[in-house]
C-alpha atoms as a PDB file:
ATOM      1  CA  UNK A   1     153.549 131.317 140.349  1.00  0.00           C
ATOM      2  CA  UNK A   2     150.942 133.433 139.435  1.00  0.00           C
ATOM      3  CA  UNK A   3     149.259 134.248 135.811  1.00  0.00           C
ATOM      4  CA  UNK A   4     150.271 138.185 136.768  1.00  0.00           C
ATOM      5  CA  UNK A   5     153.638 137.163 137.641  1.00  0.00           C
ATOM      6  CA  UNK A   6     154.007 135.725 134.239  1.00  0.00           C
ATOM      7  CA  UNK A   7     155.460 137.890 131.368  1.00  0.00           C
ATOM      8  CA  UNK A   8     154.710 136.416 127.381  1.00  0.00           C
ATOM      9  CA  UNK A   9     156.352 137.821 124.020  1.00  0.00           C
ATOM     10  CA  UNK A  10     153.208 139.466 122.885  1.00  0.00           C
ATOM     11  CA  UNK A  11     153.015 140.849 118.951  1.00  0.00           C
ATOM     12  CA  UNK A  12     153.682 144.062 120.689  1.00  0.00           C
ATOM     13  CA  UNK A  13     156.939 143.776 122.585  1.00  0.00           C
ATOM     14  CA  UNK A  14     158.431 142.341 119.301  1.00  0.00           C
ATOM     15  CA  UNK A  15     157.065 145.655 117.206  1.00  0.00           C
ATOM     16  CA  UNK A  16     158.473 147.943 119.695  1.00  0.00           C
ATOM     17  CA  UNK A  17     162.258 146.021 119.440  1.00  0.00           C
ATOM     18  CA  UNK A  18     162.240 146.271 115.799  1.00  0.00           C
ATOM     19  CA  UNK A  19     160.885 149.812 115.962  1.00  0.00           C
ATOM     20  CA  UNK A  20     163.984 150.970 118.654  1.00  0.00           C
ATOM     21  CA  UNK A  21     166.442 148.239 116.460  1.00  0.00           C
ATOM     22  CA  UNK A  22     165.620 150.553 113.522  1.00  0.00           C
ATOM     23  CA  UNK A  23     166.022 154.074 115.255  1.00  0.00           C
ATOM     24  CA  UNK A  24     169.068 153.288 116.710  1.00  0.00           C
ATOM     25  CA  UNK A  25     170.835 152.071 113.610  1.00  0.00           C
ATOM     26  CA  UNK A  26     169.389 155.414 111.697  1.00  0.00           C
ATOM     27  CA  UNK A  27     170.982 157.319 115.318  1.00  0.00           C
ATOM     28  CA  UNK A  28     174.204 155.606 114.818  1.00  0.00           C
ATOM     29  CA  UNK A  29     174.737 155.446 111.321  1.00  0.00           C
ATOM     30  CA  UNK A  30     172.293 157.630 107.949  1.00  0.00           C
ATOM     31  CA  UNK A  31     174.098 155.678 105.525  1.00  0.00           C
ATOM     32  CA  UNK A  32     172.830 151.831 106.458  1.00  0.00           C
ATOM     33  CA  UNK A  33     170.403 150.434 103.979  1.00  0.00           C
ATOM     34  CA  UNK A  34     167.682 147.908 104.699  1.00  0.00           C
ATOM     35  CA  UNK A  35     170.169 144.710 104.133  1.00  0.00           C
ATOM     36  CA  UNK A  36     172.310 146.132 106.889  1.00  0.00           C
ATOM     37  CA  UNK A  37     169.405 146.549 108.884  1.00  0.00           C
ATOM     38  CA  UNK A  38     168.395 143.156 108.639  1.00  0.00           C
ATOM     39  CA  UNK A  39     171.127 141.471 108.714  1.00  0.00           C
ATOM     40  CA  UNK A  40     172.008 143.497 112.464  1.00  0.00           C
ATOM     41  CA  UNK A  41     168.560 142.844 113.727  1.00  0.00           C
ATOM     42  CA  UNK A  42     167.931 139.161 112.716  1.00  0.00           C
ATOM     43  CA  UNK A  43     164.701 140.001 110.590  1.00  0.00           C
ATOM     44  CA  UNK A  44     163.510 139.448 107.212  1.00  0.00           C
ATOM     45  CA  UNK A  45     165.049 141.781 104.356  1.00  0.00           C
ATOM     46  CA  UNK A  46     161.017 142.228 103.458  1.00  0.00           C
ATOM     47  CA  UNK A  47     160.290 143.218 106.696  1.00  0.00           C
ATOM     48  CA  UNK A  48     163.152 145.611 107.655  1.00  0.00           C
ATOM     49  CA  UNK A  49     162.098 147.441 104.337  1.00  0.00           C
ATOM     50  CA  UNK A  50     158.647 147.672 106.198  1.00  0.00           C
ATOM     51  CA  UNK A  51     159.759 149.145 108.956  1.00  0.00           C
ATOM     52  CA  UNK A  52     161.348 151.854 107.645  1.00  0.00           C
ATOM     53  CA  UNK A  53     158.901 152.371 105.782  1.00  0.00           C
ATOM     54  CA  UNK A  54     156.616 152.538 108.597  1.00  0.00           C
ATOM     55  CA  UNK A  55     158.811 154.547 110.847  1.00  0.00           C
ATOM     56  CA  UNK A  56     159.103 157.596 107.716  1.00  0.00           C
ATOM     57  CA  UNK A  57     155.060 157.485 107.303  1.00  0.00           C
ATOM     58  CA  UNK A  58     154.956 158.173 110.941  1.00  0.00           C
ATOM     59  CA  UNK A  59     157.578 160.961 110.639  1.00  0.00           C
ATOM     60  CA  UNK A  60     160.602 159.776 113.127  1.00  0.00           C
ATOM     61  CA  UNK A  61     162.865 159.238 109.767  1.00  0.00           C
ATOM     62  CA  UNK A  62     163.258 161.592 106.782  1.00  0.00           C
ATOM     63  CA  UNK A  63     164.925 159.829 103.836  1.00  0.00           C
ATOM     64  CA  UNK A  64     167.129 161.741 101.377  1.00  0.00           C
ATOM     65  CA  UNK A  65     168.124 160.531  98.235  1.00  0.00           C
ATOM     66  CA  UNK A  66     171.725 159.772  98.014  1.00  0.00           C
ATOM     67  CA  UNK A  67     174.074 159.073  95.077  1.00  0.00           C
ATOM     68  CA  UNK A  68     175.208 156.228  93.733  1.00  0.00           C
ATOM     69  CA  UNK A  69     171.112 155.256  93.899  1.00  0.00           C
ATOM     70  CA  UNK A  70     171.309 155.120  98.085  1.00  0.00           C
ATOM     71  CA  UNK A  71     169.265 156.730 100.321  1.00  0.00           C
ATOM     72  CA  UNK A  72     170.131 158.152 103.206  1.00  0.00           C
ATOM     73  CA  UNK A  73     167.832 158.108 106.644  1.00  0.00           C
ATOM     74  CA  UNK A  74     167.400 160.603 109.550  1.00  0.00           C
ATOM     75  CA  UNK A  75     165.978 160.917 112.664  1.00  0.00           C
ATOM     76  CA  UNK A  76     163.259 164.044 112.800  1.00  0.00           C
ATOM     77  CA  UNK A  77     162.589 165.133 116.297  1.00  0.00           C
ATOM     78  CA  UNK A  78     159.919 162.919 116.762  1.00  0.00           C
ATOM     79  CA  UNK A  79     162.330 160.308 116.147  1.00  0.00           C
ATOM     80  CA  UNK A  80     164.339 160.703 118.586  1.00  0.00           C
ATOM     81  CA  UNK A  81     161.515 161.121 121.426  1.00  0.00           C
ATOM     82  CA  UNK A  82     159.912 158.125 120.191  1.00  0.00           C
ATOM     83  CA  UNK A  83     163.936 156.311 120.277  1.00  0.00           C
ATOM     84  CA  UNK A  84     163.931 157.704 124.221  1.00  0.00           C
ATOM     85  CA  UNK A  85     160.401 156.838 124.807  1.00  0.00           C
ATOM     86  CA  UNK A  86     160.963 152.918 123.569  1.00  0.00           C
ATOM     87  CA  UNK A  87     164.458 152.761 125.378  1.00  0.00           C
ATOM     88  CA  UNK A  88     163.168 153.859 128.540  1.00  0.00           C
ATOM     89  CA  UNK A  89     160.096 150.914 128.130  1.00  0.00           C
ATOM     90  CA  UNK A  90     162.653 148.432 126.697  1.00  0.00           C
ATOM     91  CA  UNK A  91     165.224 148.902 130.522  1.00  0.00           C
ATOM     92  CA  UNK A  92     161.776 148.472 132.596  1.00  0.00           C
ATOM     93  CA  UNK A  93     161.291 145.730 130.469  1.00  0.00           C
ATOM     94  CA  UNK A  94     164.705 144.148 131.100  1.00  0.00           C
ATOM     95  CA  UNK A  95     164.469 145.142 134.826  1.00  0.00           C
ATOM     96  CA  UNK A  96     161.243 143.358 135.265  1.00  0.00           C
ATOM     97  CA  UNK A  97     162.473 140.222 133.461  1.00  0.00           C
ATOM     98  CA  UNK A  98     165.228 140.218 135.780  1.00  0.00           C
ATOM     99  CA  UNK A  99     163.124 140.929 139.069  1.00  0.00           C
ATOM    100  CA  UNK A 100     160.703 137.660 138.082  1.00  0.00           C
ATOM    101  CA  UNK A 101     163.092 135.601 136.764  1.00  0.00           C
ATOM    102  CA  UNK A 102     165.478 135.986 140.261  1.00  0.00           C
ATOM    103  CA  UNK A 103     162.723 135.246 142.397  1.00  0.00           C
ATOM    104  CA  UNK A 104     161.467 132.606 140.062  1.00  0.00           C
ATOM    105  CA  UNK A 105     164.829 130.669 139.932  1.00  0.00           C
ATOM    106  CA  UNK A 106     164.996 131.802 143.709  1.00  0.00           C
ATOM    107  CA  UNK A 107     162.302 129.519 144.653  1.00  0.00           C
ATOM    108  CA  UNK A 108     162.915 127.486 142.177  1.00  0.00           C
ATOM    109  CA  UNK A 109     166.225 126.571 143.793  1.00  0.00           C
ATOM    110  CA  UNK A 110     165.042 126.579 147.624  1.00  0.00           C
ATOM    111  CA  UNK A 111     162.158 123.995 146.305  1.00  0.00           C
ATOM    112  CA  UNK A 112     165.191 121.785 145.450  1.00  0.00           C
ATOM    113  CA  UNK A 113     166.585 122.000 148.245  1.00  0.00           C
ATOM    114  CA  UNK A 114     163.444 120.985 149.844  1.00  0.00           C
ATOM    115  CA  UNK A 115     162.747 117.799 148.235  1.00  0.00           C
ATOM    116  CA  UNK A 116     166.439 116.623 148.704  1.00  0.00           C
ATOM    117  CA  UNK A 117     168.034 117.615 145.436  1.00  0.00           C
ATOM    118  CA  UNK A 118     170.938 119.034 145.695  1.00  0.00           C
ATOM    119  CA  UNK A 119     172.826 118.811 142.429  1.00  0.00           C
ATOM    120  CA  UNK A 120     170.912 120.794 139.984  1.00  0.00           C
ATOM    121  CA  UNK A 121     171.736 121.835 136.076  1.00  0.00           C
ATOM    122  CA  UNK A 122     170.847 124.430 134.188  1.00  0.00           C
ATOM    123  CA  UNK A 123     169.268 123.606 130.912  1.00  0.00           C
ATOM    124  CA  UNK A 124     169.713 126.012 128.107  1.00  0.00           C
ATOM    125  CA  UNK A 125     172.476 128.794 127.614  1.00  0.00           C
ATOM    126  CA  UNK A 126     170.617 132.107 127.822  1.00  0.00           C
ATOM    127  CA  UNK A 127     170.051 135.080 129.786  1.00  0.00           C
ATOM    128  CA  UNK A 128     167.889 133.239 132.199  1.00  0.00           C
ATOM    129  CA  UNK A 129     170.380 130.790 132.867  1.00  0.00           C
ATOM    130  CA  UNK A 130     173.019 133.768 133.562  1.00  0.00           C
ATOM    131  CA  UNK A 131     170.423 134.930 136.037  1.00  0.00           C
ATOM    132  CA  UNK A 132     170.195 131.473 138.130  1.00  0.00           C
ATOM    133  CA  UNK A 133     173.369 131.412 137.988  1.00  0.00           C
ATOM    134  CA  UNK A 134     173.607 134.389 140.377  1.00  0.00           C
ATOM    135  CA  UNK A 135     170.658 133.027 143.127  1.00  0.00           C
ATOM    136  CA  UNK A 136     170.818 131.976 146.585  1.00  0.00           C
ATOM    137  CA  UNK A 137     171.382 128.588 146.146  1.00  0.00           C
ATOM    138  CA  UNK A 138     172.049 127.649 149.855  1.00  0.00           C
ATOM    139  CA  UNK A 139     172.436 123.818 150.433  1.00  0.00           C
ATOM    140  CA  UNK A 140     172.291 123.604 146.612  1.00  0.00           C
ATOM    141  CA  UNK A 141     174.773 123.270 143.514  1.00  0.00           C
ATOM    142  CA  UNK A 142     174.304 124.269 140.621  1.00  0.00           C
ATOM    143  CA  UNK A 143     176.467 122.528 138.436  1.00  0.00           C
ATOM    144  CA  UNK A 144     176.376 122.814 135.052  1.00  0.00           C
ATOM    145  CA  UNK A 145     174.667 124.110 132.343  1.00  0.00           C
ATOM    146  CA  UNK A 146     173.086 121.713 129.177  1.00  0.00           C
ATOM    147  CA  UNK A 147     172.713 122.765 125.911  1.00  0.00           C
ATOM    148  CA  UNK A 148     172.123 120.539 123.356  1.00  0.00           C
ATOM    149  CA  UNK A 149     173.462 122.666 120.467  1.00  0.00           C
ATOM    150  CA  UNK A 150     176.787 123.038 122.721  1.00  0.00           C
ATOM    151  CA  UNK A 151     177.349 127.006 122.729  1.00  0.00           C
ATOM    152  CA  UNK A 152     180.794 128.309 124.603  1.00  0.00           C
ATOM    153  CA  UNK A 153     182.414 125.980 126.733  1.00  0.00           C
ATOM    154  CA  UNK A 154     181.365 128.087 129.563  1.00  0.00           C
ATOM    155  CA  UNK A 155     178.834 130.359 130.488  1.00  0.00           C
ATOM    156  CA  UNK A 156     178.689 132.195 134.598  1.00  0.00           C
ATOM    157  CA  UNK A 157     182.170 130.468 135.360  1.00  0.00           C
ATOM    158  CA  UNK A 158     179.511 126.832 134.715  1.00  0.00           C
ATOM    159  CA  UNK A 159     180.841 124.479 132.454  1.00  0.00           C
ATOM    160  CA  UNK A 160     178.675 123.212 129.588  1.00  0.00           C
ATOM    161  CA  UNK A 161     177.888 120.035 128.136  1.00  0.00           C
ATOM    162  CA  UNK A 162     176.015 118.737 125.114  1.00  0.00           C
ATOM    163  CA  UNK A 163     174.144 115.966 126.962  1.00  0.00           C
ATOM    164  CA  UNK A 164     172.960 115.017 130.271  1.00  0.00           C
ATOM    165  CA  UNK A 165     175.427 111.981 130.470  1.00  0.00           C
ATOM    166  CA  UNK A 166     177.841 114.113 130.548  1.00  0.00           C
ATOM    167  CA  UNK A 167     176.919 115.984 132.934  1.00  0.00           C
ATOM    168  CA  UNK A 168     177.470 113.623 135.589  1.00  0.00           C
ATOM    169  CA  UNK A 169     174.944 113.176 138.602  1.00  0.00           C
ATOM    170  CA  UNK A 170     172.248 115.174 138.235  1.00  0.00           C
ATOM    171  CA  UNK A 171     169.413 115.547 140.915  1.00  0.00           C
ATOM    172  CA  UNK A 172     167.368 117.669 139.383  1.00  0.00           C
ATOM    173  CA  UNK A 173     167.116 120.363 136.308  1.00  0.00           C
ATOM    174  CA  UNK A 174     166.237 124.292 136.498  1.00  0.00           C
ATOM    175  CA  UNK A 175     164.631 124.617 132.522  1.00  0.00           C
ATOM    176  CA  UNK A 176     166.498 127.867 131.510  1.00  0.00           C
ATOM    177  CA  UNK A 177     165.515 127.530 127.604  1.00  0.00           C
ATOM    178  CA  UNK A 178     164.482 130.752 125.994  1.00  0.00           C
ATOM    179  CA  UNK A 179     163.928 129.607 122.504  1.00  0.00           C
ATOM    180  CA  UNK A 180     161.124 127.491 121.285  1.00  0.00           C
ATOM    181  CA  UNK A 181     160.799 126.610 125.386  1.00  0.00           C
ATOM    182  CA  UNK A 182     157.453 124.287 124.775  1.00  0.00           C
ATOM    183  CA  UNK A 183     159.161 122.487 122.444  1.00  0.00           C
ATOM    184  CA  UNK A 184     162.458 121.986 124.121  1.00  0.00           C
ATOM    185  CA  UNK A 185     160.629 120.865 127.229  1.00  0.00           C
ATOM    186  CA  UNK A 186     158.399 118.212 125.725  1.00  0.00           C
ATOM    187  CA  UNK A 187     161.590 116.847 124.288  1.00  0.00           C
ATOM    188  CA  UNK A 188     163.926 116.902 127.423  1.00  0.00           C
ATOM    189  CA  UNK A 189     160.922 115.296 129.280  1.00  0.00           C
ATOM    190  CA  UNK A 190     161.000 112.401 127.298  1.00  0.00           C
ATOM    191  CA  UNK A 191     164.799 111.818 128.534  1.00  0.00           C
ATOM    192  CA  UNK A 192     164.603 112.885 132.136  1.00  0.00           C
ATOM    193  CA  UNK A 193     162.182 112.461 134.589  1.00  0.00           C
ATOM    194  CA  UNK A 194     159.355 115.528 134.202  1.00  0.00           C
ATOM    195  CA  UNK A 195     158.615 115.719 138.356  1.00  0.00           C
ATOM    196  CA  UNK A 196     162.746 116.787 138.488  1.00  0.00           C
ATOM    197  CA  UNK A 197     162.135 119.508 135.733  1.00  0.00           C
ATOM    198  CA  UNK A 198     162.084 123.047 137.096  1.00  0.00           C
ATOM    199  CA  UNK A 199     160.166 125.202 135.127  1.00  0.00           C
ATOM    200  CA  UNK A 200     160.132 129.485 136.087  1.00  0.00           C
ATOM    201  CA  UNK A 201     156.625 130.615 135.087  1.00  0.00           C
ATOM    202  CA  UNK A 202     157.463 133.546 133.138  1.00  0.00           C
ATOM    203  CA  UNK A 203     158.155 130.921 130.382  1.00  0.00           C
ATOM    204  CA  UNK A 204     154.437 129.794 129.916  1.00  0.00           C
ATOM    205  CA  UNK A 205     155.221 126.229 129.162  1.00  0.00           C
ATOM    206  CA  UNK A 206     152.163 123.490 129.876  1.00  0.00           C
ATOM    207  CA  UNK A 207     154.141 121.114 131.709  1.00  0.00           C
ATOM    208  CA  UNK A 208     151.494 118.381 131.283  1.00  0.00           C
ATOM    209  CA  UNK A 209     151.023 117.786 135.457  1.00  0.00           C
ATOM    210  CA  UNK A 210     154.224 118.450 136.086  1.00  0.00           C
ATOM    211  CA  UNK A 211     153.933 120.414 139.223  1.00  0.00           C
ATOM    212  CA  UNK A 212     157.303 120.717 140.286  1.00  0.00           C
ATOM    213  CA  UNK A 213     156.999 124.820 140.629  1.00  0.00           C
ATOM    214  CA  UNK A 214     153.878 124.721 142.968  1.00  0.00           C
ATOM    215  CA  UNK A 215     155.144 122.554 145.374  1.00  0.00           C
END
């Protein structure tokens, strides 16, 4: 895999999410205030009062005062070109995080099959997991899914366990951990072998020699 091939979270990508969270909920509803808004977009109370902020000094919200001493918010025009603008960047986002991480998992996959594994497990429930789920895995199973914080029994018709024991036999492991990755991989490394951990590049972990993706 290939530094261009690789796509971080960059300070940017995350001010352009909040920016389209906070049009949105303006679009869908003028009476939310900034505890709704933070509570629906995960953030800081401080920092969805920020942003809205922000987005009326730039002009894509008007705020009105409202009774009861509310305020009520509006997308201006500019608004909602800037809500198209950041919707349209957020699907070729999405569409490009799908692209890499198929062929990532993709190769990921056939290199198992390669070296002889042929039971492999997912580890960590998230949308990259959902998309190995769904790769040519010729000559290879994919088996189960591990997540150590045990989400839904299932996830892509795989069955989920809280440990690798109970998992069963397990060649090999396809790292599918979205949050805190580095982390998560310097810990599951210390339980299972590191040359049997699969790691897609587009997650930017330092795998400490591991070279299990280049072959």
């Amino acid at each position: 895999m290939t530094d261009a091939e690789r796509i971080p979270n960059s300070p940017k990508a995350d001010d352009a999410e909040i920016t389209l969270g906070i049009l949105n909920a303006v679009h869908e509803n003028e009476r939310i205030t900034q505890r709704s808004v933070a509570q629906d977009l995960g953030i800081a109370l401080g920092l969805a009062n920020a942003y809205l902020k922000r987005c009326a000094k730039k002009g894509l919200i008007k705020v009105s005062q409202a009774p009861a001493n509310r305020y009520a918010y509006y997308l201006t025009p500019q608004g909602f070109a800037e809500k198209s603008r950041l919707t349209a960047e957020y699907l070729s986002d999405s569409f490009r995080f799908f692209r890499n991480a198929r062929t990532q998992c993709t190769e990921a996959l056939q290199l198992a099959r390669q070296r002889g594994w042929r039971r492999v497990a997912l580890y960590g429930v998230s949308e990259l997991a959902e998309v190995a789920s769904l790769c040519d895995a010729a000559e290879v199973e994919i088996v189960a899914i591990i997540a150590p914080d045990q989400g839904p029994a299932s996830v892509a018709n795989l069955p989920v366990f809280s440990t690798l024991e109970a998992a069963g036999d397990i060649d090999a492991l396809l790292f599918t951990t979205l949050a805190d990755p580095q982390a998560q991989y310097d810990e599951l490394i210390q339980r299972f072998p590191a040359e049997r951990v699969l790691v897609p590049a587009l997650l930017r972990i330092s795998t400490f020699g591991n070279e299990a993706m280049d072959g």
